[in-house]
Protein backbone atom coordinates (compact mmCIF):
# COMPACT_ATOMS: atom_id res chain seq x y z
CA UNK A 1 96.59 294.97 39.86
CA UNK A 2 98.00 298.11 40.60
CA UNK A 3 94.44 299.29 42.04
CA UNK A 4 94.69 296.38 44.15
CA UNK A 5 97.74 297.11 45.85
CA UNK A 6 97.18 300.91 46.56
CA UNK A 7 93.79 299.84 48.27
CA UNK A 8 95.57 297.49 50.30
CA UNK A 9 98.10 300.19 51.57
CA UNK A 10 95.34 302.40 52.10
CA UNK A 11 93.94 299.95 54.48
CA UNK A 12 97.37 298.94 55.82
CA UNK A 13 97.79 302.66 56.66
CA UNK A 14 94.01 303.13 57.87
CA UNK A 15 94.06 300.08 60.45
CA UNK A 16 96.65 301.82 63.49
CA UNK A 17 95.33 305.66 62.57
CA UNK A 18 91.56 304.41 63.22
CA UNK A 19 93.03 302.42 66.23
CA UNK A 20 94.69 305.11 67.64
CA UNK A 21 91.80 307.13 67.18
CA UNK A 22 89.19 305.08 69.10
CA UNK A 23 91.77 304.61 71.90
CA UNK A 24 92.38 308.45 72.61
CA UNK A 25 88.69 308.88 72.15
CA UNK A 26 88.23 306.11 75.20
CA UNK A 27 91.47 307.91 77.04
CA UNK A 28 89.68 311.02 76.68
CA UNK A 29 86.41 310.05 77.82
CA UNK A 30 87.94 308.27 80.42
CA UNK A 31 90.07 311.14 81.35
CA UNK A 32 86.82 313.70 81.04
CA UNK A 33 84.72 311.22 83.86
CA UNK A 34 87.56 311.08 86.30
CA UNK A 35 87.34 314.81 85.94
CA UNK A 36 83.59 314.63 86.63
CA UNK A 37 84.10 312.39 89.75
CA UNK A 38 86.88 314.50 91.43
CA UNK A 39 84.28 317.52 90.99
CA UNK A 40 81.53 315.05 92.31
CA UNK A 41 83.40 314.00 95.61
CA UNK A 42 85.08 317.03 96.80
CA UNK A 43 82.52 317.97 99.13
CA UNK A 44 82.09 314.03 100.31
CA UNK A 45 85.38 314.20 101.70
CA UNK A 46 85.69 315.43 105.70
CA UNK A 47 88.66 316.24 107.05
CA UNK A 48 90.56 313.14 108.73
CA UNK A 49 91.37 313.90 112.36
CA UNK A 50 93.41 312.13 114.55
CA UNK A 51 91.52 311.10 118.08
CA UNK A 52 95.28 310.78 120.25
């Protein structure tokens, strides 16, 4: 019984640090490809001009 119940607070425990894992590893990534398409796009940009 006692086997039982540490195993189950093992997994209690395990569920949010696994969670919070996956969801900085998409954060990052996300955070890494926004990177990439800044560096991408600079040179797509011209300057904005005004025709007054």
């Amino acid at each position: 019984m006692l086997e039982l119940l540490k195993s189950m607070a093992i997994a209690v425990l395990m569920v949010p640090v696994v969670m919070a894992i996956i969801l900085g590893l998409i954060y990052g990534l996300g955070e890494v490809f926004n990177i990439i398409s800044k560096i991408g796009h600079r040179d797509d940009r011209p300057a904005k001009k005004t025709n007054v």
